[in-house]
Protein backbone atom coordinates (compact mmCIF):
# COMPACT_ATOMS: atom_id res chain seq x y z
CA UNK A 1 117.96 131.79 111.00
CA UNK A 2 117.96 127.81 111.19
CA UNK A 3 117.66 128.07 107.47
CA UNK A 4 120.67 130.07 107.32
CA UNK A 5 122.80 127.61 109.10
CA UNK A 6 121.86 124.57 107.28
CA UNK A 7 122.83 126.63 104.17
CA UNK A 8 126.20 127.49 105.54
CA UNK A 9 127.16 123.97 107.26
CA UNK A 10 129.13 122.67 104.66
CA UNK A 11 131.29 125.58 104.45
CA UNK A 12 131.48 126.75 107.74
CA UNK A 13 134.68 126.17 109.06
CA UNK A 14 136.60 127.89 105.94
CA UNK A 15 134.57 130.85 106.66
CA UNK A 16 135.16 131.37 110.35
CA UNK A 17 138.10 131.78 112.29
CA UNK A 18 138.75 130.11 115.71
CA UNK A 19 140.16 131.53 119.07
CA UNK A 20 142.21 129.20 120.99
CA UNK A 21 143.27 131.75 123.47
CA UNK A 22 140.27 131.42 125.49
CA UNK A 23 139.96 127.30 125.21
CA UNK A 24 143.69 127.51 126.59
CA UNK A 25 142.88 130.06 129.67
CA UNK A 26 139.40 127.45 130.36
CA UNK A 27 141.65 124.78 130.38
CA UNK A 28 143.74 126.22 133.66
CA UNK A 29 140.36 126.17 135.65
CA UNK A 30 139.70 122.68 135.47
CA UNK A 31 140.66 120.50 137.84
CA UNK A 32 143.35 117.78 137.74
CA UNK A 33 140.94 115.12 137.25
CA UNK A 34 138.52 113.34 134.48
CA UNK A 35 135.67 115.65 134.42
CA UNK A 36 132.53 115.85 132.21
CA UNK A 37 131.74 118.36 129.73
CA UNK A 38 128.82 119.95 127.10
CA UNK A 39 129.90 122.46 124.86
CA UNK A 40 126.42 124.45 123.79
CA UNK A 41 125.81 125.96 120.35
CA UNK A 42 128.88 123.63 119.18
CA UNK A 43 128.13 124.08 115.04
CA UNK A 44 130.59 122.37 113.46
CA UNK A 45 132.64 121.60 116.56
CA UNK A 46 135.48 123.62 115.68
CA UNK A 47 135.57 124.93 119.28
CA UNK A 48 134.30 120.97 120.67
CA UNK A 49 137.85 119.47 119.15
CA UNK A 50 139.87 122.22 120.92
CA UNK A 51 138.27 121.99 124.07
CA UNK A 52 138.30 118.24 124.30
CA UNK A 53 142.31 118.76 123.65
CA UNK A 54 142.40 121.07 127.02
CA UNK A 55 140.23 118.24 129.34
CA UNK A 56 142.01 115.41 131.42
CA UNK A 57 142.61 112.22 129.94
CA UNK A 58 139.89 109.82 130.63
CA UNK A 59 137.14 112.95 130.71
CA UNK A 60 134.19 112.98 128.75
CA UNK A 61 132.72 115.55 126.04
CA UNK A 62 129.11 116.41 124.51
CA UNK A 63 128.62 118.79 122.30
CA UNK A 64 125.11 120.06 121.63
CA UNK A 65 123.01 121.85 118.69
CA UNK A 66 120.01 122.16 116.95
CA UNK A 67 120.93 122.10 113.30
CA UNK A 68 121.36 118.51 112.29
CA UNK A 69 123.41 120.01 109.37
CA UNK A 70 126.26 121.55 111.62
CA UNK A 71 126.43 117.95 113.75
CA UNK A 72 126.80 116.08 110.41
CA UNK A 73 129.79 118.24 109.82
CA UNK A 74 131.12 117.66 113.26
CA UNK A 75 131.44 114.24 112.20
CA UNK A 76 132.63 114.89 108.32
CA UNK A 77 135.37 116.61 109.58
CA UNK A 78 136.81 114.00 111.16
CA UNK A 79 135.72 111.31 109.01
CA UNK A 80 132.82 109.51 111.14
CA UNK A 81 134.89 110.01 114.13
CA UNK A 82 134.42 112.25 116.94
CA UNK A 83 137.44 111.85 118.62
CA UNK A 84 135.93 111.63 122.66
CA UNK A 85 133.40 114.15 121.42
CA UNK A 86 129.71 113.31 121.66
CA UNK A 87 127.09 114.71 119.18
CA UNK A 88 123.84 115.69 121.11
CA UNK A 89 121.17 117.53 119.04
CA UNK A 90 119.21 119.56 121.48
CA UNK A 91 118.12 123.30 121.83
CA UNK A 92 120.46 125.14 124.36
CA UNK A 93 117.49 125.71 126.32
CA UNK A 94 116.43 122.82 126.67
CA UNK A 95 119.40 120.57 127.81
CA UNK A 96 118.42 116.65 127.95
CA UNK A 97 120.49 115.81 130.90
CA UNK A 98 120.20 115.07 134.66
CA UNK A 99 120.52 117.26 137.50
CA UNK A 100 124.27 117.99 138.56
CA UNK A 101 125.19 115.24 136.02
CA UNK A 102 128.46 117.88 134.17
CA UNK A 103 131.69 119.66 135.39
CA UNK A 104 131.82 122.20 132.79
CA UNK A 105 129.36 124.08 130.03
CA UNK A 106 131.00 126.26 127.17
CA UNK A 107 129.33 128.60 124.94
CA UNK A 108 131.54 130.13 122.21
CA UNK A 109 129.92 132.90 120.10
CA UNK A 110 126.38 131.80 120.54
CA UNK A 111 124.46 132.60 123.61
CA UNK A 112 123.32 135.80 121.14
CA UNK A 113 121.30 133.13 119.23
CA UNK A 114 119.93 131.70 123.00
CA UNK A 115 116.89 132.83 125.34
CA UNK A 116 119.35 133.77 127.84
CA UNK A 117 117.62 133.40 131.03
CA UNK A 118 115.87 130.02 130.25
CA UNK A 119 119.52 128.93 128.78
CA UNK A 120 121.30 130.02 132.06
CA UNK A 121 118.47 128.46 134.06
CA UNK A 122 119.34 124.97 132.06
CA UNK A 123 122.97 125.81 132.88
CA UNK A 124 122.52 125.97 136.01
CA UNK A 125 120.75 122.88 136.55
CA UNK A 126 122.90 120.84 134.89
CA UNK A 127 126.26 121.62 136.84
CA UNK A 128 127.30 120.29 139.44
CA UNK A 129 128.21 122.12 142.99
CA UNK A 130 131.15 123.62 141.95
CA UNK A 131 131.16 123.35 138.19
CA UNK A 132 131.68 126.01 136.29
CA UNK A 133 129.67 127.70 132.94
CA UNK A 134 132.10 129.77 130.60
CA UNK A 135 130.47 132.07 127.96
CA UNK A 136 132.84 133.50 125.26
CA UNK A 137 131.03 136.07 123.49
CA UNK A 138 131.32 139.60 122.15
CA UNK A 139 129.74 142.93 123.22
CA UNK A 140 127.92 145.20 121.21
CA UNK A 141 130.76 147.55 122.02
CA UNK A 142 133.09 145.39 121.23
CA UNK A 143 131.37 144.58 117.97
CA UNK A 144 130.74 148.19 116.98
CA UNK A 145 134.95 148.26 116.60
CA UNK A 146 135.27 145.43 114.57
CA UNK A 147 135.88 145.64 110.65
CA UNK A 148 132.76 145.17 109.84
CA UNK A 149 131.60 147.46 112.47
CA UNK A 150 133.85 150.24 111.54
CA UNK A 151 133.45 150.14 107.15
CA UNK A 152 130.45 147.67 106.63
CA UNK A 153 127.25 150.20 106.47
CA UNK A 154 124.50 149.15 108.85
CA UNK A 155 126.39 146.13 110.52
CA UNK A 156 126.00 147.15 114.41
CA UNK A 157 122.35 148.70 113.79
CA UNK A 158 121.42 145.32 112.02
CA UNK A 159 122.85 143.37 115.11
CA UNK A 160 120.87 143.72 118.36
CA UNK A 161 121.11 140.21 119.86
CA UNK A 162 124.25 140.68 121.24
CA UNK A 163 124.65 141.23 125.71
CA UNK A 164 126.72 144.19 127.14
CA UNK A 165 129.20 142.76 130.28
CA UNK A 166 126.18 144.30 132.87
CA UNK A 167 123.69 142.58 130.73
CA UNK A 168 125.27 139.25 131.24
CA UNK A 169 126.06 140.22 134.95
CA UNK A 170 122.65 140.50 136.06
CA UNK A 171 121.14 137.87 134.02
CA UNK A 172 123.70 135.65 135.69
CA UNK A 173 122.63 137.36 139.17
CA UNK A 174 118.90 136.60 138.58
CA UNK A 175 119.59 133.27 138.39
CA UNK A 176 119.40 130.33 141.27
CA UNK A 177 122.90 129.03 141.79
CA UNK A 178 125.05 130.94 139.13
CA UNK A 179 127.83 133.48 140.58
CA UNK A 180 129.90 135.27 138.22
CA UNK A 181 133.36 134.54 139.59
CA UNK A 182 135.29 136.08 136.53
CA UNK A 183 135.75 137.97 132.87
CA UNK A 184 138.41 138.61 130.76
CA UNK A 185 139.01 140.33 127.86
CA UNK A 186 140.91 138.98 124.84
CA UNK A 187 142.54 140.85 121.89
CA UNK A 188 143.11 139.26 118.64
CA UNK A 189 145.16 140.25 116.03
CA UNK A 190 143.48 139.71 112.39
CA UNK A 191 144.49 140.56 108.43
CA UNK A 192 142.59 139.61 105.68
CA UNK A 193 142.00 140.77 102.27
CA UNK A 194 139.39 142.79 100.82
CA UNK A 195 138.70 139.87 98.79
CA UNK A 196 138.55 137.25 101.46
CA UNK A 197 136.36 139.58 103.38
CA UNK A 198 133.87 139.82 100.12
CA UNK A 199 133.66 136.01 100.35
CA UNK A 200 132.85 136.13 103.76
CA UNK A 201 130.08 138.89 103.47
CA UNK A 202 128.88 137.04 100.44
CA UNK A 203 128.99 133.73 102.20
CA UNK A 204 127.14 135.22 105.28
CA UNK A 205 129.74 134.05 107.72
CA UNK A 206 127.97 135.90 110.27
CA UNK A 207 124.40 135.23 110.42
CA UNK A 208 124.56 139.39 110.73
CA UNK A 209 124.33 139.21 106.77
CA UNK A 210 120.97 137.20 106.91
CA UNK A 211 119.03 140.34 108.64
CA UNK A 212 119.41 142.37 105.13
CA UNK A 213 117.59 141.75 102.13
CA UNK A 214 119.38 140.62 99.22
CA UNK A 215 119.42 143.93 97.71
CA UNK A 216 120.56 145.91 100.41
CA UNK A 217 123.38 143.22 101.25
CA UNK A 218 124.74 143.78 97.47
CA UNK A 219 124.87 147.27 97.95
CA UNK A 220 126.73 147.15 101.28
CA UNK A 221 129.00 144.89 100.22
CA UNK A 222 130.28 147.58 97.74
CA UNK A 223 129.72 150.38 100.12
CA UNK A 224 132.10 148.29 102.25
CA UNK A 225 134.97 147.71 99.66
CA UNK A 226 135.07 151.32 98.95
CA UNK A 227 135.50 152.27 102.79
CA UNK A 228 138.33 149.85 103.08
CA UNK A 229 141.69 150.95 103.72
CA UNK A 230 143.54 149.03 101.29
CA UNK A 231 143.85 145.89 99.06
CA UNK A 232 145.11 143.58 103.01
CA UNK A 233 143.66 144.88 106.59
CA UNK A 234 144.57 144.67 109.86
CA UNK A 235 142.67 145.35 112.61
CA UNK A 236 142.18 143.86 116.38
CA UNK A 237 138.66 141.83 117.48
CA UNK A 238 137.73 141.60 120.69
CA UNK A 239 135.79 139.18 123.11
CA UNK A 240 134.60 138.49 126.34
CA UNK A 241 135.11 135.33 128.42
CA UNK A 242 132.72 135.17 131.42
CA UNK A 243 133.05 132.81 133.94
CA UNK A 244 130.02 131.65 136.37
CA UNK A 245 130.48 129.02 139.13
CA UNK A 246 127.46 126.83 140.63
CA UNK A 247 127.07 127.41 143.95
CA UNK A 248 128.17 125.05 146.13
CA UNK A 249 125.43 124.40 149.19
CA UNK A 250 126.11 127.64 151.74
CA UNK A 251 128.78 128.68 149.86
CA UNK A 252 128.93 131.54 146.71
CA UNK A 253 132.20 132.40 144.87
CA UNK A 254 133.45 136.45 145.16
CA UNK A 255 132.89 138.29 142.24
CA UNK A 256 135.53 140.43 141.92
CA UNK A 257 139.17 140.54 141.58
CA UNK A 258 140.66 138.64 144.29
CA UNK A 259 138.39 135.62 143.44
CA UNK A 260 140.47 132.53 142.82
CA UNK A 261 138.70 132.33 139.22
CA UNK A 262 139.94 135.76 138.47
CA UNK A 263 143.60 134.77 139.54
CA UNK A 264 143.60 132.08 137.64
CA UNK A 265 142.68 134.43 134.38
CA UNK A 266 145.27 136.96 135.93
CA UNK A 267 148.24 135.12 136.52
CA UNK A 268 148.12 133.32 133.00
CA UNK A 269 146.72 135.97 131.15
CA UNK A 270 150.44 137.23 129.97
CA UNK A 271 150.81 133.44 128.65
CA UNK A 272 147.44 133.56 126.62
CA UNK A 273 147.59 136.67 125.25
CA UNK A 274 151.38 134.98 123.70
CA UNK A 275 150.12 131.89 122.79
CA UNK A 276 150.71 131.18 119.34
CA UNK A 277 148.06 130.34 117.27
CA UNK A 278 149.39 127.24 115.57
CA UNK A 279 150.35 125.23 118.25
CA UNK A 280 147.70 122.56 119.52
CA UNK A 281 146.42 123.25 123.54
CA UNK A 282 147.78 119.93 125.69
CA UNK A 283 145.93 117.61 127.08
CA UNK A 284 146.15 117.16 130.68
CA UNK A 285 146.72 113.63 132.48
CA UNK A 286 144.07 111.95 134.62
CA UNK A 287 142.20 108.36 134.48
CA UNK A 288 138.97 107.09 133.52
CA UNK A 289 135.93 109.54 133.90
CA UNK A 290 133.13 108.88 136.79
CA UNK A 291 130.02 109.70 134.63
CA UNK A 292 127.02 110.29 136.30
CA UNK A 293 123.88 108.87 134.11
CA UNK A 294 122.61 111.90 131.99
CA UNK A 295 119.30 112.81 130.86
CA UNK A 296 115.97 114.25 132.44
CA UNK A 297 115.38 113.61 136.08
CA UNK A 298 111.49 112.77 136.17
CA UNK A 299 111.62 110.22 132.23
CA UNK A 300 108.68 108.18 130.93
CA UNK A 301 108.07 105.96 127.49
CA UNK A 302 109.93 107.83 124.93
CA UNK A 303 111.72 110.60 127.34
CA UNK A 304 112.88 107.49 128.83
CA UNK A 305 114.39 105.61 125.20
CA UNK A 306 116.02 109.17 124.56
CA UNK A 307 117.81 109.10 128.09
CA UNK A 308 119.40 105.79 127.39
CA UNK A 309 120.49 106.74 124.33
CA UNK A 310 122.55 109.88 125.55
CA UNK A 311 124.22 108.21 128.75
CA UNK A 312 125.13 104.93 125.97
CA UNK A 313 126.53 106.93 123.61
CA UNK A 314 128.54 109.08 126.67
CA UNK A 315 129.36 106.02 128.83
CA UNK A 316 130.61 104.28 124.83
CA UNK A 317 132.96 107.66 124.61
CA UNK A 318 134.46 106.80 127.35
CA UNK A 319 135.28 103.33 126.93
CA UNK A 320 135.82 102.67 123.19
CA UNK A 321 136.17 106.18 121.63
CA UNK A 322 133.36 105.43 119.44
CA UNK A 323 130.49 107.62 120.17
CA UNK A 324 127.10 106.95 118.66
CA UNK A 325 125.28 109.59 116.91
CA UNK A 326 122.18 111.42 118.89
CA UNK A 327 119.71 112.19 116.96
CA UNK A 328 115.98 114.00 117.80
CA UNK A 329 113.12 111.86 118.14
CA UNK A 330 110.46 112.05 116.10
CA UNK A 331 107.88 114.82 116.53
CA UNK A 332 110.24 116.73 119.25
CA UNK A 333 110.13 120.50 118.80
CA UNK A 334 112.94 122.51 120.08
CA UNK A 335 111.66 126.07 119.13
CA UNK A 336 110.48 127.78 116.39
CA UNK A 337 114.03 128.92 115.00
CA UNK A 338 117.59 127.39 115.62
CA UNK A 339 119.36 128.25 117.88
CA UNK A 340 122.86 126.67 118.33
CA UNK A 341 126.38 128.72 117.49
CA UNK A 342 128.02 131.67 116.41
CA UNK A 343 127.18 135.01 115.10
């Protein structure tokens, strides 16, 4: 699968599309404040740029993956610059930073790629009391009425690393100082055209493509065409935000509807769901971020280099918009396949 992302990197972006909806209803949770941020699984950093939008002034962003092709393009895209947006190349489970060192981890469409347990675990014990882990994802319900779950033959049976709601529930449950404190649901209109959609099959926008042979791909890409409506579709996708506090000592959020993270979903959900799609989230005013060092609590010889380099490069985001590029030291292994963004 890593193979199939460093393949893809370059053309990534034109191939995918990008919810701000649900960077928009994150940014209502955070506080008024600088805080500090990693977005997991961040590709290309199409979701990175939008969140970093929605954070405080003064508040500081990593984004992590473990294709060095997707970070590259991170930085491409906005020609060397990161714009307050950190590259940090690191498996999801596996998160190089202190203890209670962040405010806020995102995952957008890629905790199906993740060991979920060890990757909430690493969540967990990077937040701070009172910092808050959002997952946007979709269900295999949810994916089963997409287009490509409705025409494309074999799509949902081909896909089984997606999590149902109760699947993400009770891994969430099971682990130490995680509470699930809300979900939502969001609806998004699409249309495309049976010819954009053959690019995108062809292109293997979703890494869904890479599970069938080459053969079998051609042959349901036809299959698909056939079953389409017409020449332009429209359908609805759908996805699920879930939103997980850290406990504070003594203290666990309410799961359930009259939680103040649900109200905050509820009372601005009519506002989300009519945002328009072209029109940039703000950013909202605070000062200078108080970062916390970053990096492995218990660091030796080269553990030790590595840890410098993240809080530099975080601590030089802060102060001269000019993030340094992370980059894997020599000999590190991560896992035996990527891991690192969307479907």
């Amino acid at each position: 699968m890593g193979d199939h992302f460093g393949r893809v990197a370059a053309v990534y972006d034109s191939l995918r599309t990008t919810d701000e909806a649900p960077v928009r209803a994150i940014g209502r949770f955070l506080p008024d404040r600088p805080v500090t941020g990693l977005d997991v699984g961040c590709g290309t950093g199409r979701y990175s740029r939008l969140l970093r939008e929605v954070l405080p002034d003064g508040s500081v962003l990593a984004a992590s993956d473990v294709s060095e092709a997707m970070l590259a393009q991170l930085k491409a895209g906005t020609r060397g610059q990161t714009l307050g947006v950190v590259p940090l190349l690191a498996a999801a489970e596996e998160l190089p930073l202190r203890a209670a060192s962040l405010d806020l981890v995102t995952a957008f469409n890629c905790v199906h790629h993740f060991d979920l347990g060890r990757f909430l675990a690493a969540a967990a014990r990077v937040l701070r009391p009172g910092g808050q882990l959002f997952i946007y994802t979709r269900t295999p319900q949810q994916n089963a009425r997409t287009i490509w779950g409705r025409y494309f033959p074999g799509f949902t049976e081909h896909e089984q690393r997606l999590h149902s709601q109760a699947a993400l529930r009770d891994a969430v449950r099971r682990t130490g100082g995680l509470t699930v404190t809300a979900t939502q649901t969001f609806r998004h209109p699409r249309s495309s055209t049976a010819e954009r959609l053959r690019a995108q099959a062809e292109g293997r926008h979703y890494s869904t493509f890479c599970l069938y042979t080459p053969q079998e791909l051609g042959a349901s890409i036809a299959a698909f065409l056939a079953r389409l409506p017409g020449p332009e579709i429209c359908w609805v996708d759908e996805h699920l935000l879930l939103v997980a506090g850290a406990s504070r000592p003594g203290q666990a959020e309410p799961d359930g509807p009259a939680s103040p993270a649900s109200r905050a979903i509820n009372d601005h959900a009519p506002q989300i769901r009519a945002g328009r799609a072209s029109k940039a989230p703000q950013r909202r005013p605070g000062g200078r971020a108080q970062i916390t060092p970053l990096c492995a609590q218990s660091i030796a010889g080269q553990d030790r280099q590595q840890s410098a380099q993240i809080e530099s490069s975080l601590l030089s985001s802060s102060s001269s918009g000019c993030p340094g590029f992370l980059r894997r030291r020599p000999g590190r292994r991560f896992g035996r396949r990527e891991r690192g963004r969307g479907s």
